[in-house]
Protein backbone atom coordinates (compact mmCIF):
# COMPACT_ATOMS: atom_id res chain seq x y z
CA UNK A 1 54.04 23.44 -241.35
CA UNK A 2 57.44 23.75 -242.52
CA UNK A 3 57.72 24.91 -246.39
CA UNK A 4 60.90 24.23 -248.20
CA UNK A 5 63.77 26.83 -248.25
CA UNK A 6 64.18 27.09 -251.64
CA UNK A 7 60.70 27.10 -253.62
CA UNK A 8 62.31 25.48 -256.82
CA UNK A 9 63.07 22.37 -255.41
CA UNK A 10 61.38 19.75 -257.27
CA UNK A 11 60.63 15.87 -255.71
CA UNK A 12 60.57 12.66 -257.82
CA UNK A 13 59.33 9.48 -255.81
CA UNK A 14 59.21 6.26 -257.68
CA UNK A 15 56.85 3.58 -256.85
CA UNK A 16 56.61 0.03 -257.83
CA UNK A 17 53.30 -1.87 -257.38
CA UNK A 18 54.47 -4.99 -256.25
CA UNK A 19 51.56 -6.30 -253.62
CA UNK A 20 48.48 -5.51 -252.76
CA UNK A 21 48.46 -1.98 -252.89
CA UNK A 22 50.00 -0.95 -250.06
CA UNK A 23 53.05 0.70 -252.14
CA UNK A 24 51.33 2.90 -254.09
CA UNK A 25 49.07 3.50 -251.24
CA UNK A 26 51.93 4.99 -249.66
CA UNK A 27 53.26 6.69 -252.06
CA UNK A 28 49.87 8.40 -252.82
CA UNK A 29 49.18 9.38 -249.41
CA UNK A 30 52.90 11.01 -249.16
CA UNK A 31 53.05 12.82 -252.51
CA UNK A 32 49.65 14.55 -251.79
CA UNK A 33 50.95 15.87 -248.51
CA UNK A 34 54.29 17.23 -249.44
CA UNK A 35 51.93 19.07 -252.09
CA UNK A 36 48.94 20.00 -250.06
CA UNK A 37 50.98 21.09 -246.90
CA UNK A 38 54.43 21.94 -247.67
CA UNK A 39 54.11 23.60 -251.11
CA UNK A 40 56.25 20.64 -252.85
CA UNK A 41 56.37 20.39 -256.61
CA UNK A 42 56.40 16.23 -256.60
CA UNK A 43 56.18 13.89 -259.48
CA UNK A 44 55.20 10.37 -258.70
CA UNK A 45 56.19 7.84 -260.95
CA UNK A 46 54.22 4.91 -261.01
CA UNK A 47 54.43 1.52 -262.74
CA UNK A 48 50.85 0.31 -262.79
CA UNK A 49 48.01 2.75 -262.94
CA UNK A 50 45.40 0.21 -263.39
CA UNK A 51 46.47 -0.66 -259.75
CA UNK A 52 46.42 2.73 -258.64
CA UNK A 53 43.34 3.59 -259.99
CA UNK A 54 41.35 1.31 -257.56
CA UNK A 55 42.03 3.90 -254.79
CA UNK A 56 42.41 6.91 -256.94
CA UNK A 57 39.03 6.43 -259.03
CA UNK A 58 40.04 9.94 -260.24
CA UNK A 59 42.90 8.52 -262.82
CA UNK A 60 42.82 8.34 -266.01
CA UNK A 61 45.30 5.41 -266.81
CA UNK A 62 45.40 6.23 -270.86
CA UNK A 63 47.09 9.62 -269.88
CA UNK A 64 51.00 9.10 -269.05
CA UNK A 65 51.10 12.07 -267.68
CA UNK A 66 48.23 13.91 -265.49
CA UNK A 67 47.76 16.48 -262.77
CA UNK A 68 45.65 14.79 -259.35
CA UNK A 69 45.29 17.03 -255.93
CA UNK A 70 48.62 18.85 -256.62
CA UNK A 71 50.49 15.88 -257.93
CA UNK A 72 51.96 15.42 -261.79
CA UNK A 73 51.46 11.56 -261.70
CA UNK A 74 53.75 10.06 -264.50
CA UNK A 75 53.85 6.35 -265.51
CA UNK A 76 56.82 4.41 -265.07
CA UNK A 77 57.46 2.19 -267.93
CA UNK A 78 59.96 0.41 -269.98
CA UNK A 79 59.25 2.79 -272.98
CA UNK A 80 59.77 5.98 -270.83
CA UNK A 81 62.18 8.69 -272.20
CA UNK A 82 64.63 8.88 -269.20
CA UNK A 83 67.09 11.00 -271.11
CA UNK A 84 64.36 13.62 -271.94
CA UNK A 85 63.46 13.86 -268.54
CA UNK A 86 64.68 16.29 -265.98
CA UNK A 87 66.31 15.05 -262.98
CA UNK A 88 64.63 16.37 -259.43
CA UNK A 89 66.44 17.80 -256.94
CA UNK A 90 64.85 15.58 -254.27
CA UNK A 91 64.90 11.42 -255.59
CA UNK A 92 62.57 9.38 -253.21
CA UNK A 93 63.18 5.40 -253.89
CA UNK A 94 59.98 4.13 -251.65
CA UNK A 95 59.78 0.69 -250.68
CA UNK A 96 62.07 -1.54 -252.02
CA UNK A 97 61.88 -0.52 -255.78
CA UNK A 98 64.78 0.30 -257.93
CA UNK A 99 65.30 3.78 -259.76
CA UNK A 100 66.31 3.25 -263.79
CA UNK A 101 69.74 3.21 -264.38
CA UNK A 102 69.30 5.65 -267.01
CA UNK A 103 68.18 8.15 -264.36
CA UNK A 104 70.74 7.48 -261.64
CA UNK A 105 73.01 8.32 -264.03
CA UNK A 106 71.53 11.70 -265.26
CA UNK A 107 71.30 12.21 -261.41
CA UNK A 108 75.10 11.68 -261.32
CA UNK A 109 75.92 13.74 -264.24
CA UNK A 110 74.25 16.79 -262.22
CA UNK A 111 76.43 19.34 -261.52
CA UNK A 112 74.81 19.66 -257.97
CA UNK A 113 73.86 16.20 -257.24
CA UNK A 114 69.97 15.37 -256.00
CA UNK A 115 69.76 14.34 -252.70
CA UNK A 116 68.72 10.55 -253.09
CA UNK A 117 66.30 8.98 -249.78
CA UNK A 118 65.31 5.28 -249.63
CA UNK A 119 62.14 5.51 -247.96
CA UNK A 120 61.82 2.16 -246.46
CA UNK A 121 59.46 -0.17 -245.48
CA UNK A 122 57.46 0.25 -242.10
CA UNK A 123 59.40 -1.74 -239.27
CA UNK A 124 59.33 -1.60 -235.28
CA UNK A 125 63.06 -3.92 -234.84
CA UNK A 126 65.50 -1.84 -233.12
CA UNK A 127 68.00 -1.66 -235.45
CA UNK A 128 66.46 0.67 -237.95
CA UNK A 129 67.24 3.48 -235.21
CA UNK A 130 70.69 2.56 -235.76
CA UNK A 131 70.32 3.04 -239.44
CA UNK A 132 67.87 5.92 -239.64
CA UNK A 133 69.00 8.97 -242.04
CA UNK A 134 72.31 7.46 -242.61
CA UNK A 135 74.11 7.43 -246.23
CA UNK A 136 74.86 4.74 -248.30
CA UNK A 137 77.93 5.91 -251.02
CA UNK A 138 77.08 3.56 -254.53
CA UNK A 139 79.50 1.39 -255.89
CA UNK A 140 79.22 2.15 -259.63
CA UNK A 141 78.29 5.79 -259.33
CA UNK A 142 79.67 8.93 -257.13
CA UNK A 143 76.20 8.99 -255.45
CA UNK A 144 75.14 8.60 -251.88
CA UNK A 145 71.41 7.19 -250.78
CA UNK A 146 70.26 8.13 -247.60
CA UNK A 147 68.29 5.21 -245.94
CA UNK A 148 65.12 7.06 -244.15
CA UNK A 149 63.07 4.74 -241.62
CA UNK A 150 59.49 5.31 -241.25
CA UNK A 151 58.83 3.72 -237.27
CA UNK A 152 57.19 4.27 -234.09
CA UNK A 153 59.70 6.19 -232.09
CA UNK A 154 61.67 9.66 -232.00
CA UNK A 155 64.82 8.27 -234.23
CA UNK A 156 62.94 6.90 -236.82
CA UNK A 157 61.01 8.50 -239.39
CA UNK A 158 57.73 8.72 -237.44
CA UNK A 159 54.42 7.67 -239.37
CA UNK A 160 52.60 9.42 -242.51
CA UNK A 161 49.58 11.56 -241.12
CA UNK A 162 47.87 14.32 -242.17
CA UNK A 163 48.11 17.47 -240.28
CA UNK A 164 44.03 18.11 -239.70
CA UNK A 165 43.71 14.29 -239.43
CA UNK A 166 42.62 13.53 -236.35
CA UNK A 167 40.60 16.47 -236.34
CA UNK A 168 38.89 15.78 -239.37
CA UNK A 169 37.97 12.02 -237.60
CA UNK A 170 37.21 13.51 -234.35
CA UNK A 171 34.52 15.59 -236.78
CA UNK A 172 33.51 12.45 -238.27
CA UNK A 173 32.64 10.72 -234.95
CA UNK A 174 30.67 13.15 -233.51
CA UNK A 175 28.58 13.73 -236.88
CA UNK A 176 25.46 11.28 -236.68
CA UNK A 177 24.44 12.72 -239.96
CA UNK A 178 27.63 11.73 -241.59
CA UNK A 179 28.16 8.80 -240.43
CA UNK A 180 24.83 7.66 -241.52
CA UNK A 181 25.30 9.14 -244.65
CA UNK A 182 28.57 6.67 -244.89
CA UNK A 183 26.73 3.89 -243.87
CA UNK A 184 24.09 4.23 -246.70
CA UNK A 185 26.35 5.38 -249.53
CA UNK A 186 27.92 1.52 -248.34
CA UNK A 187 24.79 -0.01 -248.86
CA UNK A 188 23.94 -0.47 -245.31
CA UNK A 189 20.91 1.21 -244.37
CA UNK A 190 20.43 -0.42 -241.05
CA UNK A 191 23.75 0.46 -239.40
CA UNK A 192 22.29 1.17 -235.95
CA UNK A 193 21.08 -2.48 -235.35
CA UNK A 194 24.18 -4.15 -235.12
CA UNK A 195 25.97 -4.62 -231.88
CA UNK A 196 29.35 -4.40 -233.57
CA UNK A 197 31.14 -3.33 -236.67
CA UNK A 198 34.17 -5.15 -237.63
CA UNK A 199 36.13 -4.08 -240.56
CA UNK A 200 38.55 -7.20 -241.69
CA UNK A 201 40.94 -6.33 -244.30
CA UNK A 202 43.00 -9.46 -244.63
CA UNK A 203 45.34 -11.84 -246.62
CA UNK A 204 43.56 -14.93 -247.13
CA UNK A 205 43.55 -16.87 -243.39
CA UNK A 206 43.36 -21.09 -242.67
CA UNK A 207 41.87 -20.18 -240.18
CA UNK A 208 38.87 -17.81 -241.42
CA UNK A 209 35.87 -20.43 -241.01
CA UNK A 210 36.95 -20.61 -237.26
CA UNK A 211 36.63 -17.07 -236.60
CA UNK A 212 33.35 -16.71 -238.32
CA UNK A 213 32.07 -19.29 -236.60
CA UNK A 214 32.62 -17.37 -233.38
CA UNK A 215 31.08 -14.41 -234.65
CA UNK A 216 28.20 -16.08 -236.35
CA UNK A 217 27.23 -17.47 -232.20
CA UNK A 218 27.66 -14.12 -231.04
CA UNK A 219 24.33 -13.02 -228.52
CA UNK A 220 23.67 -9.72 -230.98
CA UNK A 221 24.15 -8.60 -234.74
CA UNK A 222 27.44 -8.14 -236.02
CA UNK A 223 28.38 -6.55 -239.27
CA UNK A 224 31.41 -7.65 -240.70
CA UNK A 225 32.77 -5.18 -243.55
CA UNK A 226 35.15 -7.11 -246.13
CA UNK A 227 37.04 -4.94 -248.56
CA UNK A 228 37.65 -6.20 -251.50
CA UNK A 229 40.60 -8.23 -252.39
CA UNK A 230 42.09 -11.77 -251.01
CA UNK A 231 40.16 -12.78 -248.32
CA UNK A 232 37.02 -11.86 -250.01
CA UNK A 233 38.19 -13.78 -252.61
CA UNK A 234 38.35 -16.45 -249.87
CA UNK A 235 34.66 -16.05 -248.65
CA UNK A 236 33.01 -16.31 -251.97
CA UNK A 237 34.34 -19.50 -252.23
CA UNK A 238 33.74 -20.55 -248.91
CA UNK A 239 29.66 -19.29 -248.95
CA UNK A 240 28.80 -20.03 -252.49
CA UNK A 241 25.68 -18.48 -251.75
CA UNK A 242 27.09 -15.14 -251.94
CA UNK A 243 26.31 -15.52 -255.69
CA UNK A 244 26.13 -12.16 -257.64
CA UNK A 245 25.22 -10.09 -254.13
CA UNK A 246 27.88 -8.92 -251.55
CA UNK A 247 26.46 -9.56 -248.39
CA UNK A 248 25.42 -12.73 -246.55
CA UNK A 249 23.80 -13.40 -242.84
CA UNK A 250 25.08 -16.05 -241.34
CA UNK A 251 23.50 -16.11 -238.21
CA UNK A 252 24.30 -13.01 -236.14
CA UNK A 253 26.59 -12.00 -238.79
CA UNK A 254 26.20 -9.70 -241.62
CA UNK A 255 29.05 -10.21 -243.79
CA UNK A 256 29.42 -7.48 -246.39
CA UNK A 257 31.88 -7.82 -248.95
CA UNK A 258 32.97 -3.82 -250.22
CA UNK A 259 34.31 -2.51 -253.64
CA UNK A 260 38.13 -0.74 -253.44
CA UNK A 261 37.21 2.81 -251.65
CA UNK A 262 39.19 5.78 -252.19
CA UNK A 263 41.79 6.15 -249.39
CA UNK A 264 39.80 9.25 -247.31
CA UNK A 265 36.49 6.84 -247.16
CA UNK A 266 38.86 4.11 -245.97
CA UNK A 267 39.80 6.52 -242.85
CA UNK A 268 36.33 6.85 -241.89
CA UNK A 269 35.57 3.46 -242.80
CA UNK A 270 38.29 2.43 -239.62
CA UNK A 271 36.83 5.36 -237.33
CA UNK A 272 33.03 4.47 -238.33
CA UNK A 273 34.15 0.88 -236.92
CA UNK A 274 34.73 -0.58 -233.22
CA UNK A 275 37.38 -3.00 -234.35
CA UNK A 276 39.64 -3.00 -237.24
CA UNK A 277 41.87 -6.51 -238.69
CA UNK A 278 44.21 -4.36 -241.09
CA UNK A 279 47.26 -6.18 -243.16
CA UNK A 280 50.46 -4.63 -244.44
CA UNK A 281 51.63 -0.84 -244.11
CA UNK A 282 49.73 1.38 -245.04
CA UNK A 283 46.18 0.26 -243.75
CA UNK A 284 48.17 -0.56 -239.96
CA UNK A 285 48.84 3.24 -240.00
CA UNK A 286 45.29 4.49 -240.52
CA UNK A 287 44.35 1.92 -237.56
CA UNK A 288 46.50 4.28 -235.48
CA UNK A 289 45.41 7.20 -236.10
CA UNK A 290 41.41 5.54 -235.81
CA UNK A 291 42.48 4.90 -232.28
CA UNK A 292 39.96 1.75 -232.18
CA UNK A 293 40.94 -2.06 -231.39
CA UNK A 294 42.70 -2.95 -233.90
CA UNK A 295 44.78 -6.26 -235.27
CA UNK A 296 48.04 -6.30 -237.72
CA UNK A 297 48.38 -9.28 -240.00
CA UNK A 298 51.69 -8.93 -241.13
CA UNK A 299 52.82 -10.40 -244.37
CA UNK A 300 53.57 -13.96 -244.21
CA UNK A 301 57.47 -14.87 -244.81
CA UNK A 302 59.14 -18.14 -244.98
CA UNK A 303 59.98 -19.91 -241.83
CA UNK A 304 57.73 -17.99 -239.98
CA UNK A 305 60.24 -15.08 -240.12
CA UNK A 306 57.44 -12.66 -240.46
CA UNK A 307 57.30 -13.57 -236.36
CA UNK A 308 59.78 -11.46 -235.22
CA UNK A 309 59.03 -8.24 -237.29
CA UNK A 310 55.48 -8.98 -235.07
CA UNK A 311 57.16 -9.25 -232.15
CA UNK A 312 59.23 -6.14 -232.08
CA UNK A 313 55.98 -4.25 -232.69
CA UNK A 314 53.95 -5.86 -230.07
CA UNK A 315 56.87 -4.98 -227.58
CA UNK A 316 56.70 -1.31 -228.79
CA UNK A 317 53.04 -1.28 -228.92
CA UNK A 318 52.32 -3.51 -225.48
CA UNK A 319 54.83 -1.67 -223.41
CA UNK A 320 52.41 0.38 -221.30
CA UNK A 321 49.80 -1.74 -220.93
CA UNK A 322 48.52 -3.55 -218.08
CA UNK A 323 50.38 -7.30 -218.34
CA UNK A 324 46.63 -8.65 -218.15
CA UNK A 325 45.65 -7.17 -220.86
CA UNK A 326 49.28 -7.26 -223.17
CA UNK A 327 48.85 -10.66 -222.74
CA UNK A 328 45.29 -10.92 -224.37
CA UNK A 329 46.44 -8.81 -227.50
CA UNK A 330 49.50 -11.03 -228.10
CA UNK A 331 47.68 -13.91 -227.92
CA UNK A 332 44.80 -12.92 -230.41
CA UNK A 333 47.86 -10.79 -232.79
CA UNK A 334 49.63 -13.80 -232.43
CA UNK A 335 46.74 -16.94 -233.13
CA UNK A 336 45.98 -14.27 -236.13
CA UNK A 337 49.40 -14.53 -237.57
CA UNK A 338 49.84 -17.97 -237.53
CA UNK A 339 47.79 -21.13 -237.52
CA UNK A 340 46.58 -21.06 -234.75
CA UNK A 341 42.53 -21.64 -233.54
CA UNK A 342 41.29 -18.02 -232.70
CA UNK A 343 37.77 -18.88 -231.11
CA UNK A 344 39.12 -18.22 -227.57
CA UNK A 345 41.72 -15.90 -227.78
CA UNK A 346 38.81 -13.67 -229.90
CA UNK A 347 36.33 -13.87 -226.83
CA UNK A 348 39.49 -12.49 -224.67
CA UNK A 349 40.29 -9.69 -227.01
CA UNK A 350 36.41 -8.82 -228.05
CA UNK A 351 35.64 -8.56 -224.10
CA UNK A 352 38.35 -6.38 -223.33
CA UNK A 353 38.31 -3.84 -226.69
CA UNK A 354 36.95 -0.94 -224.39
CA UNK A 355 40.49 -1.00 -222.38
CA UNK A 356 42.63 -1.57 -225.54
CA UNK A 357 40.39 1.54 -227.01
CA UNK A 358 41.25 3.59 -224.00
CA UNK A 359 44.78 2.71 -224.29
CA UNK A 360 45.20 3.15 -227.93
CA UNK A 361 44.28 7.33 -227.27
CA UNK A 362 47.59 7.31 -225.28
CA UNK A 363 49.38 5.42 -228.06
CA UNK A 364 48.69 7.43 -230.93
CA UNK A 365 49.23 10.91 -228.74
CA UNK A 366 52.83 8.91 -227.78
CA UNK A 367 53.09 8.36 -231.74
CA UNK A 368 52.05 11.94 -233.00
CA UNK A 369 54.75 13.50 -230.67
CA UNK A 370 57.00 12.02 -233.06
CA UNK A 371 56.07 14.00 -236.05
CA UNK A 372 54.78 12.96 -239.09
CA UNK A 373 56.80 11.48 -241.74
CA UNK A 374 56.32 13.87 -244.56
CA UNK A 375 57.26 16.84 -242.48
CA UNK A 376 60.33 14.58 -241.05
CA UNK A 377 61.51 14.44 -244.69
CA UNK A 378 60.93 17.82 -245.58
CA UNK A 379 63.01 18.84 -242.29
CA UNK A 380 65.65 16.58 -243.11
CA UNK A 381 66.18 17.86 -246.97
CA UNK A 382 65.80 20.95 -245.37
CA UNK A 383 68.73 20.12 -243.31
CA UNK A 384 71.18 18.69 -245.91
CA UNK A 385 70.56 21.79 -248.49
CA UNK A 386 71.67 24.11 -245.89
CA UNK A 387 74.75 21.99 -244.72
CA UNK A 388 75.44 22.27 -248.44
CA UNK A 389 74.85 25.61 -249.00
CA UNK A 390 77.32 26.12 -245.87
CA UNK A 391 80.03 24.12 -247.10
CA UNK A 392 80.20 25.38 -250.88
C-alpha cells in the first residue's frame, strides 16, 4: 500500500447521519483504512454518536473527543469551537453533508489551502465518469472542491475494501469452527439444519407478506436473518406473536430478527449466508465483496426516479451474463424495487443462485482490478501535492 508523501498530512472527513446508517457506515469503514493501511492521521467528525454507536459498540458517546482503531473521532455539533480548531490539510465532505462555514473559511484563510474532496454518493449512471476528480471553484470563497466518485469502473473512484478482505472471508468460509462459532454467538445453535440462509436487510416492503409466504412453502428449512431496523420493525407488527423473543417459525421458515452488529460481524454475516437482500451503500458493497446472490433495494425516490439509478447498475452488473439468466435477476431486482408480486420471479432467481454465485467471482475480480477507494484517494492527494509542490 501506498503511504502518503509527506507524513504530516492530516485528514478531516465530516459525516452527517442522515438515514439509516449507511453514512456513517461509510465514513467509519474509510477513516479506519486510511489509518490502518496508509499511515493517515484522520479525524472524523460526526454529528450523531448515538447513531454511530450501534455499529461501533466501542464508543463512548459522552466523550467529544476519543481515540477508536487509529481514528480521533470528534463530534460535530452546533456548540463546536471551529475557530479553535486546526484546519487539515486533506477536507473530505462525504455524502451529501455540508462543512461549517466557520471552517471553510479557516480553510480559506490557510496560507496553503487544504485540498477539499466531495466524496459522493455510490452511483453506476454514466455520467459520474464524466465528472470524476474534477474541481468545482466556490462562489463565496477562493476554494476549489474536487468531486470524487466512488463506482464500479476504472474512471470512477472504485469501491471501499479492505486490503486482506477477501482473504480474511475466504478464511472464514473454509473455517467450520468459526463459522459455527458465529452461528451460536447469533443465537442459532442449529445452523446446519436449514436448507438456506437468507440475510434480508431491508427498508420496509408492501410487498413483504408475499415473499414470506413463498418462503414459508418452501420443501426444506429456511432461516431468514433480519437485522435490526425498518423492516423488522415491519415484521413485529405483522407476526404479533413475535412478542418479547426474536425469532418465529412460520412453517419452513425461521425468521430471526438480529440486534445492530459491529460492521466486521456484518461481513461474515453476508459470507456465512447463500443469499443476501442488502439496501443502500454501504451494505451493497459488502455483498460484493461476499460474492453470494445477492439483491439491492435502492432507496425509494419520488416518481419512481430511484428506477433509473437501478437500471444503470443492473446494465453494469448484468453485462456478462448469460441473457437467460440477466433476465431472471432484473426481474426479481426489479419486482423488489417496486410493487410488484415477487412469488414467481423469487422461484426464478432462488433456482438459479448457483450460476449468479459463479458469476458474481468474476464480478468482484472485474471490480477489485479497479482499486479500492481509499487507496484511489490517497493516490489522488498524492497526486495534487506533488503537482503543487512542482508548480510553487
Amino acid at each position: 500500500m501506498a503511504v502518503m508523501t509527506q507524513a504530516a498530512v492530516r485528514w478531516d472527513i465530516f459525516c452527517a447521519v442522515i438515514d439509516n446508517f449507511g453514512d456513517i457506515g461509510i465514513c467509519w469503514r474509510l477513516s479506519r483504512q486510511l489509518a490502518a493501511e496508509h499511515g493517515i492521521s484522520v479525524r472524523l467528525w460526526v454529528d450523531d454518536l448515538a447513531s454511530f454507536k450501534k455499529i461501533c459498540p466501542k464508543l463512548d458517546i459522552s466523550q467529544t473527543e476519543q481515540q477508536l482503531s487509529g481514528v480521533t473521532v470528534r463530534l460535530w455539533s452546533e456548540q463546536t469551537d471551529w475557530a479553535a480548531e486546526q484546519v487539515a490539510d486533506v477536507v473530505i465532505e462525504a455524502l451529501a453533508c455540508t462543512i461549517p462555514m466557520p471552517y471553510q473559511q479557516a480553510m480559506a484563510a490557510q496560507s496553503t489551502m487544504p485540498l477539499w474532496l466531495n466524496l459522493e454518493y455510490l452511483s453506476a449512471e454514466d455520467w459520474i465518469e464524466s465528472c470524476h476528480a474534477l474541481p468545482s471553484p466556490q462562489p463565496n470563497l477562493p476554494l476549489n472542491k474536487y468531486f470524487f466518485f466512488p463506482g464500479f469502473t476504472g474512471a470512477t473512484g472504485g469501491l471501499l475494501q479492505e486490503a486482506q478482505l477477501q482473504q480474511h472471508l475466504a478464511a472464514f468460509a473454509a473455517d467450520l469452527q468459526a463459522q459455527q462459532q458465529f452461528w451460536t454467538a447469533l443465537g442459532i445453535n442449529n445452523s446446519s439444519i436449514y436448507q438456506q440462509k437468507i440475510s434480508l436487510f431491508a427498508y420496509d416492503h408492501p410487498q413483504l407478506e408475499n415473499l414470506l409466504a413463498c418462503w414459508q412453502a418452501h420443501s426444506a428449512p429456511l432461516l431468514c436473518l433480519v437485522p435490526e431496523g425498518l423492516l423488522a420493525q415491519q415484521l413485529t407488527t405483522l407476526y404479533p406473536e413475535f412478542g418479547a423473543q426474536r425469532s418465529l417459525t412460520l412453517g419452513a421458515l425461521t425468521l430471526v430478527i438480529l440486534p445492530f452488529m459491529p460492521q466486521d460481524d456484518y461481513d461474515k454475516l453476508l459470507a456465512a449466508c447463500d443469499i443476501n437482500f442488502v439496501r443502500g451503500e454501504d451494505s451493497v458493497i459488502r455483498a460484493h465483496w461476499a460474492a453470494k446472490p445477492f439483491i439491492w433495494q435502492i432507496y425509494r425516490q419520488a416518481e419512481q426516479a430511484h428506477l433509473e439509478k437501478l437500471n444503470a447498475f443492473m446494465q453494469r452488473y448484468c453485462s456478462a451474463m448469460p441473457a437467460d439468466l440477466a433476465g431472471t435477476v432484473k426481474s426479481f431486482w426489479l419486482a423488489w424495487n417496486t410493487d410488484t408480486p415477487l412469488a414467481e420471479s423469487w422461484q426464478q432467481f432462488a433456482a438459479k443462485s448457483e450460476q449468479i454465485a459463479d458469476y458474481n467471482l468474476n464480478w468482484r475480480a472485474q471490480l477489485t482490478a479497479n482499486g479500492d477507494l481509499a487507496s484511489n484517494l490517497v493516490h489522488f492527494v498524492e497526486k495534487k501535492f506533488i503537482m503543487r509542490r512542482n508548480f510553487s
